[in-house]
Protein backbone atom coordinates (compact mmCIF):
# COMPACT_ATOMS: atom_id res chain seq x y z
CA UNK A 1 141.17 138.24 146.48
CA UNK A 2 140.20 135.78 149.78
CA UNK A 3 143.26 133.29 148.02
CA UNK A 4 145.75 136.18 147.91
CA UNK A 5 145.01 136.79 151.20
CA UNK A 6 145.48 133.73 152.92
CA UNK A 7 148.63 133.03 150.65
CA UNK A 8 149.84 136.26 152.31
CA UNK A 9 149.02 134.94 156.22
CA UNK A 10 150.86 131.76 155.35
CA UNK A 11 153.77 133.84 153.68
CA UNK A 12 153.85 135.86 157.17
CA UNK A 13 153.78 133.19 159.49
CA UNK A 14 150.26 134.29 160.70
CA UNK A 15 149.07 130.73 159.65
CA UNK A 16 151.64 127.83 159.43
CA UNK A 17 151.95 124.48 158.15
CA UNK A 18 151.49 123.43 161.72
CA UNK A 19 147.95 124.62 161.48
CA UNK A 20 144.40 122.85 161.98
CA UNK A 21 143.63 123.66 158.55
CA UNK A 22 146.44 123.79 155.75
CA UNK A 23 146.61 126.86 153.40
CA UNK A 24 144.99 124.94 150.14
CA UNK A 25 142.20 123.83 152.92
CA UNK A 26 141.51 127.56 153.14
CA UNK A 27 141.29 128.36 149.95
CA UNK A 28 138.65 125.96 149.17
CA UNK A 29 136.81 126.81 151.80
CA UNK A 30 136.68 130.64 150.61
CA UNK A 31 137.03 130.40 146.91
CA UNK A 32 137.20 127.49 145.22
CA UNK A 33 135.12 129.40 142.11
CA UNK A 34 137.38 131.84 140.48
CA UNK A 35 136.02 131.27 136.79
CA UNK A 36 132.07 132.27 138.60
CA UNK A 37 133.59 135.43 140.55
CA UNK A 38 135.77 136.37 137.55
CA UNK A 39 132.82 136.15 135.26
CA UNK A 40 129.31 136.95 137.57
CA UNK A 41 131.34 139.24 140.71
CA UNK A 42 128.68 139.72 142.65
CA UNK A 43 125.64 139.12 140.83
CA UNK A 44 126.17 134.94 142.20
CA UNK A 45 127.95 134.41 145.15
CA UNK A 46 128.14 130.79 145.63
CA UNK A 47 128.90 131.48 149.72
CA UNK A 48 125.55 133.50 150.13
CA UNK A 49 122.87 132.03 147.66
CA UNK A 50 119.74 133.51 147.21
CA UNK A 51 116.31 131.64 148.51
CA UNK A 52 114.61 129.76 145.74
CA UNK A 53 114.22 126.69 147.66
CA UNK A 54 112.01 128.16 150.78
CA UNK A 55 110.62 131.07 149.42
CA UNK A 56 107.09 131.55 150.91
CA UNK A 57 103.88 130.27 149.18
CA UNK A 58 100.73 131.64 150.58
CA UNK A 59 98.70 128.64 152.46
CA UNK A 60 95.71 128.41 149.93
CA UNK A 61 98.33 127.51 147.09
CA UNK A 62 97.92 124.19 146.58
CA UNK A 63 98.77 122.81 143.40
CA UNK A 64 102.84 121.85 142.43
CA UNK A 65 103.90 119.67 139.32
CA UNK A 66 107.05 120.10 140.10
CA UNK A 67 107.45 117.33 142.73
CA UNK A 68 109.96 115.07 140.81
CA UNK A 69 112.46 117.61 140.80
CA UNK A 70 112.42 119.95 143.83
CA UNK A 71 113.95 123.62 143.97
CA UNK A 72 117.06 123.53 145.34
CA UNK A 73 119.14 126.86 145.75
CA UNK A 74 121.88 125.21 144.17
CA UNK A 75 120.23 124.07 141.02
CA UNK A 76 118.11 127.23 139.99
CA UNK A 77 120.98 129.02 140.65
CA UNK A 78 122.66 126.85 137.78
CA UNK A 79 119.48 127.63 136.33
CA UNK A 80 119.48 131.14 136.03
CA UNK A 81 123.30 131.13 134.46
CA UNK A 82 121.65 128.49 132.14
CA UNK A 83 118.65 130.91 131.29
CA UNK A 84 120.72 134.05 130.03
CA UNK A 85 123.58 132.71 128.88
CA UNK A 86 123.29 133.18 125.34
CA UNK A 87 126.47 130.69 124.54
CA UNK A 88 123.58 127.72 124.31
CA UNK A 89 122.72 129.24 120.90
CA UNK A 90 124.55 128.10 118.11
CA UNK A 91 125.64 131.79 117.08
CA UNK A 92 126.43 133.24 120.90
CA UNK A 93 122.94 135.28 120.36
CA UNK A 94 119.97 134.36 121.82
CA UNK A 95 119.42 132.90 125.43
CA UNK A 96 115.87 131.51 126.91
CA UNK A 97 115.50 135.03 128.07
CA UNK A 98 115.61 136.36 124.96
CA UNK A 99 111.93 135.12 124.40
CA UNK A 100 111.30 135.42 128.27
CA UNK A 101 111.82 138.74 129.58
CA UNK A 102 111.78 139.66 133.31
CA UNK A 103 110.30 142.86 132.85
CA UNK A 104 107.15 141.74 131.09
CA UNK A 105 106.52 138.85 133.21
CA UNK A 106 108.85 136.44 131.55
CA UNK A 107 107.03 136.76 128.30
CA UNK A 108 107.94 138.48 124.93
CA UNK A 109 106.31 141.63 123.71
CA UNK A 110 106.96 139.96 119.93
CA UNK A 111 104.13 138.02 118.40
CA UNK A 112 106.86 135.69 117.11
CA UNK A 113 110.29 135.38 119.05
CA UNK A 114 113.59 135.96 116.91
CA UNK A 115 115.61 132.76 117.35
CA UNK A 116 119.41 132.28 115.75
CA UNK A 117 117.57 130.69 111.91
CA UNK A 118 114.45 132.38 111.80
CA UNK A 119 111.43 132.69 114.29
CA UNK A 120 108.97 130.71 116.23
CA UNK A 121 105.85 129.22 115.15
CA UNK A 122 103.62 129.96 118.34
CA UNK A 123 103.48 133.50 120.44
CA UNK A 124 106.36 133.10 123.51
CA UNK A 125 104.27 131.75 126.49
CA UNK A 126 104.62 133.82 129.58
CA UNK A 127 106.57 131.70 132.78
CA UNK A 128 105.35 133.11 136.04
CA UNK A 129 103.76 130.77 138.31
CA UNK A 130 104.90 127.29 135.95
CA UNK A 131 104.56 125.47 138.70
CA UNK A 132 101.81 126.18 140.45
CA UNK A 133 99.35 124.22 138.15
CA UNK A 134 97.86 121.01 137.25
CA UNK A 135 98.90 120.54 134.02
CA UNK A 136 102.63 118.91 133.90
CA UNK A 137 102.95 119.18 130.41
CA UNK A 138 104.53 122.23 128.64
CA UNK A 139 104.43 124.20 125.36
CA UNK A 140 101.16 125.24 123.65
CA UNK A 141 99.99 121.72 122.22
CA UNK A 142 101.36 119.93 125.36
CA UNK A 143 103.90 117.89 123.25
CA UNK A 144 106.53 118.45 126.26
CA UNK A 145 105.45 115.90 128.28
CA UNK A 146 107.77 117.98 131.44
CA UNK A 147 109.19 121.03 131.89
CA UNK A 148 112.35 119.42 131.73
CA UNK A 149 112.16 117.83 128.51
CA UNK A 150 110.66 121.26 127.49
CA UNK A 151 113.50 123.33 128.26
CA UNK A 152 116.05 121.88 125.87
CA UNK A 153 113.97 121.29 123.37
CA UNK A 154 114.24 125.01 121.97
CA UNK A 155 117.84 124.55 122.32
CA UNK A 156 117.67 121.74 119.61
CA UNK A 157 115.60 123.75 117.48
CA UNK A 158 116.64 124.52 114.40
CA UNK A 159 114.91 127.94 113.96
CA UNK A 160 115.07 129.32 118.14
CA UNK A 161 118.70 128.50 119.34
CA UNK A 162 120.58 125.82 116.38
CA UNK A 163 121.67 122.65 117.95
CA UNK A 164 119.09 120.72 115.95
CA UNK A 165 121.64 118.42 114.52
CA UNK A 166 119.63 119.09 111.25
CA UNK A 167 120.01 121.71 108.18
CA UNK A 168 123.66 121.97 108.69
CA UNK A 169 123.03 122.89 112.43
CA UNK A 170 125.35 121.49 115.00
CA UNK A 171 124.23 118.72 117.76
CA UNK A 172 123.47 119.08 121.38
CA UNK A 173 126.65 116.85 121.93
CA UNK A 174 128.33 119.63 120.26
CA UNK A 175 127.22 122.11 122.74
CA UNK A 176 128.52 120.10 125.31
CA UNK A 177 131.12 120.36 124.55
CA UNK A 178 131.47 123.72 124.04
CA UNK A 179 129.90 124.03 127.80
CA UNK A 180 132.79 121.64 128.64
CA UNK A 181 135.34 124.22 127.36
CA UNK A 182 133.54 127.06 129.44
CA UNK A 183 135.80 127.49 132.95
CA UNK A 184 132.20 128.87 134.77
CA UNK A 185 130.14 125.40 133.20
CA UNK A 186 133.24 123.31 134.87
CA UNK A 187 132.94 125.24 138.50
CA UNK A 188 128.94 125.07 138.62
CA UNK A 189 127.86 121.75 137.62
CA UNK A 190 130.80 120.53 140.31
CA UNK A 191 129.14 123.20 142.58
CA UNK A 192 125.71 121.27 142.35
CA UNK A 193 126.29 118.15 141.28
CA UNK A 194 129.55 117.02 142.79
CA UNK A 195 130.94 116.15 139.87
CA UNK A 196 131.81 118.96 136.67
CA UNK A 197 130.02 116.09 134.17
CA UNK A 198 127.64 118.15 132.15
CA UNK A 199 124.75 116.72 130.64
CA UNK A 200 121.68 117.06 129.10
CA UNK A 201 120.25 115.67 131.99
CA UNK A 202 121.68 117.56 134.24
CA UNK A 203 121.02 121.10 132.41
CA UNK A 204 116.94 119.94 132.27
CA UNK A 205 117.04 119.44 136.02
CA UNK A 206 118.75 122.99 136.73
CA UNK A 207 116.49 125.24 134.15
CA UNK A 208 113.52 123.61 135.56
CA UNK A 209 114.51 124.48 138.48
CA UNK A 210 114.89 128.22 137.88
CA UNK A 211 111.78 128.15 135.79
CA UNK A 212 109.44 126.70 138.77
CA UNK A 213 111.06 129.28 141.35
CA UNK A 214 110.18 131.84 139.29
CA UNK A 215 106.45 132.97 141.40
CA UNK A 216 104.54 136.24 142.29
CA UNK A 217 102.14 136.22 144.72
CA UNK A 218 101.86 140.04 146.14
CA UNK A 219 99.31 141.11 144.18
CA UNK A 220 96.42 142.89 145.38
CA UNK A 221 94.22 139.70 144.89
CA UNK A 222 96.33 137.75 147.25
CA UNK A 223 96.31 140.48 149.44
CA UNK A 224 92.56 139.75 149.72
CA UNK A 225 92.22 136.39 149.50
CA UNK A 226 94.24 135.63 152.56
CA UNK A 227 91.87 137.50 154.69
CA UNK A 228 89.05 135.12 153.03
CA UNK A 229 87.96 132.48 153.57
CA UNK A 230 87.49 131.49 150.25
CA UNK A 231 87.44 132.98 146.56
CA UNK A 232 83.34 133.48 147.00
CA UNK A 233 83.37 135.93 149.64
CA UNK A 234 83.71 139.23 149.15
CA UNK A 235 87.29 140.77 149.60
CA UNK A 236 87.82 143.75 151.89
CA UNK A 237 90.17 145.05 150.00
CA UNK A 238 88.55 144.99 146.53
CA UNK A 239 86.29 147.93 145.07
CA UNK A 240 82.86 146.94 144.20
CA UNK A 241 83.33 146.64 140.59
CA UNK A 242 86.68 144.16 141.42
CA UNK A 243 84.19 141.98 143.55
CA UNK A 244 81.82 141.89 141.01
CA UNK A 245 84.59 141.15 138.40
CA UNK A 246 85.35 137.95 140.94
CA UNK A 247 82.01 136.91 140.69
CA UNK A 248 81.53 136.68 137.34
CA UNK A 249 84.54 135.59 136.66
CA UNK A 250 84.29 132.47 139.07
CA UNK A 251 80.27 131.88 138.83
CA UNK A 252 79.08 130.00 135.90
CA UNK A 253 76.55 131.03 133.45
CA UNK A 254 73.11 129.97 132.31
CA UNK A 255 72.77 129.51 129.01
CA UNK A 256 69.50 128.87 126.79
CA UNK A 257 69.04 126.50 124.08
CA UNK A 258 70.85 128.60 121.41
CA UNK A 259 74.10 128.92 123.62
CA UNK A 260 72.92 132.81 124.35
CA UNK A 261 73.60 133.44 128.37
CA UNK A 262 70.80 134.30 129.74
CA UNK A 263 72.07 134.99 133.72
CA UNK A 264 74.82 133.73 136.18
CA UNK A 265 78.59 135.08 135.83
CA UNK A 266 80.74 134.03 132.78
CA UNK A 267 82.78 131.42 133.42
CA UNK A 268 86.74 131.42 133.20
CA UNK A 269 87.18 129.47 136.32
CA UNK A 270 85.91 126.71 134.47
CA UNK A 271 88.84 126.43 132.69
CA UNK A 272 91.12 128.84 134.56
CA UNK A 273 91.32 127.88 138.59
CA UNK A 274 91.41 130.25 140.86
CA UNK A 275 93.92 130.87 143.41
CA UNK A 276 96.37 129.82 140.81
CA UNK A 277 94.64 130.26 137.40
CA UNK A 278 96.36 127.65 135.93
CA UNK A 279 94.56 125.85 132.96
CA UNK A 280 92.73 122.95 133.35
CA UNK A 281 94.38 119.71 132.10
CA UNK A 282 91.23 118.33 129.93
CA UNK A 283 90.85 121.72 128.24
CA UNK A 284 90.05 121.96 124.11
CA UNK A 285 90.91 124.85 122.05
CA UNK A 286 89.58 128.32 122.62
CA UNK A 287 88.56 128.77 119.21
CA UNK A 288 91.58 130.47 118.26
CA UNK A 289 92.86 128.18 115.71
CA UNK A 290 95.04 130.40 113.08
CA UNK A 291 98.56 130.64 112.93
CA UNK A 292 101.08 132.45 113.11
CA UNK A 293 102.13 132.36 109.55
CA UNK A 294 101.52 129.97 107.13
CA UNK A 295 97.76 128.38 104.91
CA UNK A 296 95.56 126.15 106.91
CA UNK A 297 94.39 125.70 111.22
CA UNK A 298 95.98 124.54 114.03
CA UNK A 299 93.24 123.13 116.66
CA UNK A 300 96.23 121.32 119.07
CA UNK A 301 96.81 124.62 121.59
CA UNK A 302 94.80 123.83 124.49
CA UNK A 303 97.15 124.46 127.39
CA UNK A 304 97.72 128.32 128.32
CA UNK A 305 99.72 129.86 130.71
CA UNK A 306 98.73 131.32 134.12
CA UNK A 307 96.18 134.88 134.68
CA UNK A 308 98.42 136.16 136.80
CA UNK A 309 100.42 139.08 135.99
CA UNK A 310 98.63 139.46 132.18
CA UNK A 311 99.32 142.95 132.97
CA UNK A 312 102.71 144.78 134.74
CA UNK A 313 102.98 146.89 137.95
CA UNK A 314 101.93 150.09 135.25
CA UNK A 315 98.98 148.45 134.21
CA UNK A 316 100.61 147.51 130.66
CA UNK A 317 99.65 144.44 129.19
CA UNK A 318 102.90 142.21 129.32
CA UNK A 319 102.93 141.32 125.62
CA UNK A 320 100.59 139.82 123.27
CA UNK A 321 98.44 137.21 124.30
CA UNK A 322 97.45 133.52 122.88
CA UNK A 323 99.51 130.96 120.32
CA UNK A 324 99.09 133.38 117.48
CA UNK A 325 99.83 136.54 119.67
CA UNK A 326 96.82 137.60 118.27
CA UNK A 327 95.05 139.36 121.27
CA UNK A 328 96.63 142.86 122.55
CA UNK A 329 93.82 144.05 124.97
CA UNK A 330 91.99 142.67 128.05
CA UNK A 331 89.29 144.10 126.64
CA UNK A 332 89.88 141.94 123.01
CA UNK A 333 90.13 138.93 125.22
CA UNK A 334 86.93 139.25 126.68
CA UNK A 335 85.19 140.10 123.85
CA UNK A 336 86.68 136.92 122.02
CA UNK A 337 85.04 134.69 124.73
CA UNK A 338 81.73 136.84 124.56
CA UNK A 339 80.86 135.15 120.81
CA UNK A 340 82.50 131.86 120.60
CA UNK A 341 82.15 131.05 116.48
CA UNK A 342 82.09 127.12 115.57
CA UNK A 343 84.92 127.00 112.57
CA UNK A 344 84.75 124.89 110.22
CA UNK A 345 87.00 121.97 110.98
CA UNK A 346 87.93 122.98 114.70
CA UNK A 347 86.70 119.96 116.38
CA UNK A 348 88.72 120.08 118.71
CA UNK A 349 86.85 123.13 120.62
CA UNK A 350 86.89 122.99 124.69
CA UNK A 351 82.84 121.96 125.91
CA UNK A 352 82.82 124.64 128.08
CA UNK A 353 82.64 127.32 125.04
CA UNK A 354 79.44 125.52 123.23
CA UNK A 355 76.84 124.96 125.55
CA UNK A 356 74.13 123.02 123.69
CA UNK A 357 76.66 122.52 120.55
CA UNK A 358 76.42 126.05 120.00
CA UNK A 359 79.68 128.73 120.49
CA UNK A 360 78.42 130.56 123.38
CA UNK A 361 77.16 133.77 123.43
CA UNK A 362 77.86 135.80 126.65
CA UNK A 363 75.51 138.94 125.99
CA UNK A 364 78.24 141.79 128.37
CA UNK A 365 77.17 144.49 128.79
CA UNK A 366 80.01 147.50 129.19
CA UNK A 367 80.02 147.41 132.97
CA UNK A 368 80.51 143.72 133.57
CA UNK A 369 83.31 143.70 130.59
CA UNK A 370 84.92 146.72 132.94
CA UNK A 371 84.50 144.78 136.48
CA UNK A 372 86.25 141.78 134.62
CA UNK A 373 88.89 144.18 133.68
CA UNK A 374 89.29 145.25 136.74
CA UNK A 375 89.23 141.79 138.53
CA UNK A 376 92.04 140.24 135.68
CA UNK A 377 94.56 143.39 136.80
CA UNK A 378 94.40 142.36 140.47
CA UNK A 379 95.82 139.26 139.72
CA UNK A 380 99.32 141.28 138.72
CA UNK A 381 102.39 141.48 141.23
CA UNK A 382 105.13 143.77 141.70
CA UNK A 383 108.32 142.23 142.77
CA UNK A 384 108.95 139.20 140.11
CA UNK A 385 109.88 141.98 137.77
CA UNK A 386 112.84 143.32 139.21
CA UNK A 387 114.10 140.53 141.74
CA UNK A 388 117.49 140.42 141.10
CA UNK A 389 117.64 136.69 141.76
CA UNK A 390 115.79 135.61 138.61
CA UNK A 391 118.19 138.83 136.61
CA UNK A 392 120.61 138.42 134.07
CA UNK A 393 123.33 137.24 136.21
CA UNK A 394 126.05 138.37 133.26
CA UNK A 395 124.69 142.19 133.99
């Protein structure tokens, strides 16, 4: 519409070849991106992007793995196209969002994601707050040793979105092309990179990216904790039973000889650090060592994702939880980590959970498994669920 317009003025005489800046000068200024208007309108407007660079991180935030490849408003916006465009699937049906759903915290509410050949092996692992944690590597048994070699890998997977190259599948060179014959691919990869090369490089960069801007931080425990000086104190804004929740939750327990606790809190922050309640890098197993489907154990999941947002604004939990999907309560989480059971060939169980060689045995009693409740729902945000700048942008 801008083009037409300016054609017109130079039609008219309003602007002339005489002038400072020549009609084709004008139109790239205002719209050089018809294929991104023509498909997105006005859910990306590459003249007003939105903030995923400088978006503000509370000042007790500390940790970032994301370092090596910094937001830029330019690339996540690449990013998000990249997310939900189902067109990276072999069979035009399934997108990263398909298994990663805005309104449940960028989760699925599946045990096992559909994918274009089948489904996945391992429970879809929630993305809020990716980057705010220690741990750099990515996937369940940390065999991604980056988020950005993590977020094509699915791509190439025969079973999630077919361009494994394998079982009759096509290649990832094949998508490429395909990308290359998309007009939208050809305006946004010259958009950020300068150039309309695409490549799998390039793509990694863009989705990680979106991925790491992806954050929620305006939940009622962050609300507290920046009137606190630290995660100990009490928080002014909490109810009794969501302080003592804290406290037990970040206080360690005392354990006797036979692993049974016998006083102090119960532990998570061990292995899940507050303020971002990432997972610690050297963690083992949690004991949960089934599978999805399928004979025999799997003791390799030791990374998880973050607390936050376990639950949505409505209190809902925001899918299933762990590899196998096989926890549905807050509740059933806590009581898994309240008797800790030794299998038989899981030797690969996190130190934390057998004090003394023995699975520990927290001993709750109703009201402390309630003020942990309580506590774990605090963590939850509002605003990450309905942003419209990590949406579908083809809505």
């Amino acid at each position: 519409m801008k083009k037409h317009f300016l054609r017109s003025l130079f039609a008219i005489g309003v602007l002339t070849s005489c002038s400072s800046t020549s009609e084709d000068a004008y139109v790239d200024i205002v719209d050089t991106y018809p294929a991104v208007e023509a498909t997105f309108g006005s859910s990306i407007d590459l003249n007003s992007l939105e903030n995923y660079a400088n978006q503000s991180i509370p000042a007790y935030i500390t940790k970032n793995n994301g370092t090596a490849n910094p937001i830029t408003d330019k690339g996540a916006t690449l990013g998000r196209v990249l997310f939900y465009d189902k067109k990276l699937s072999s069979n035009n049906t399934i997108s990263c969002s398909s298994c990663h759903k805005q309104e449940i915290a960028f989760g699925d509410n599946s045990v096992a994601s559909t994918g274009v050949n089948g489904s996945t092996g391992r429970h879809s692992m929630r993305l809020i707050n990716t980057r705010f944690a220690t741990e750099s590597k990515f996937f369940w048994d940390e065999r991604a040793a980056s988020l950005e070699i993590q977020t094509t890998m699915p791509i190439k997977d025969h079973g999630e979105m077919g361009y494994s190259g394998t079982n009759g599948d096509a290649t990832f060179a094949d998508l490429i092309v395909k990308m290359n014959e998309i007009d939208y691919y050809k305006e946004l990869f010259k958009f950020v990179y300068g150039s309309s090369e695409i490549t799998e490089g390039k793509i990694q960069l863009a989705l990680g990216q979106f991925i790491r801007s992806i954050q929620s931080f305006d939940s009622k425990y962050d609300a507290g904790r920046a009137t606190a000086q630290n995660d100990g104190m009490p928080f002014a804004n909490f109810t009794a039973q969501e302080n003592m929740g804290k406290n037990l939750f970040l206080a360690p327990p005392a354990f006797n000889a036979s692993g049974v606790r016998t006083g102090g809190g119960i532990g998570c922050a061990g292995c899940h650090r507050a303020p971002e309640f990432d997972i610690a890098p050297n963690s083992g197993n949690n004991g949960i060592i089934g599978k999805i489907s399928g004979a025999g154990i799997d003791i390799t999941n030791t990374r998880a994702p973050s607390l936050r947002d376990l639950v949505g604004p409505t209190g809902t939990l925001n899918g299933q939880m762990m590899h196998t999907g096989v926890i549905t309560s807050l509740q059933a989480a806590i009581g898994h980590y309240g008797t800790i059971n030794i299998a038989p060939g899981n030797t690969n169980l996190d130190p934390r959970l057998r004090p003394g060689g023995n699975g520990q045995q927290l001993n709750l009693n109703a009201n402390e498994v309630n003020a942990v409740i309580a506590f774990l729902e605090t963590l939850s945000g509002t605003a990450v669920y309905t942003n419209p700048k990590w949406s579908d942008p083809f809505n």
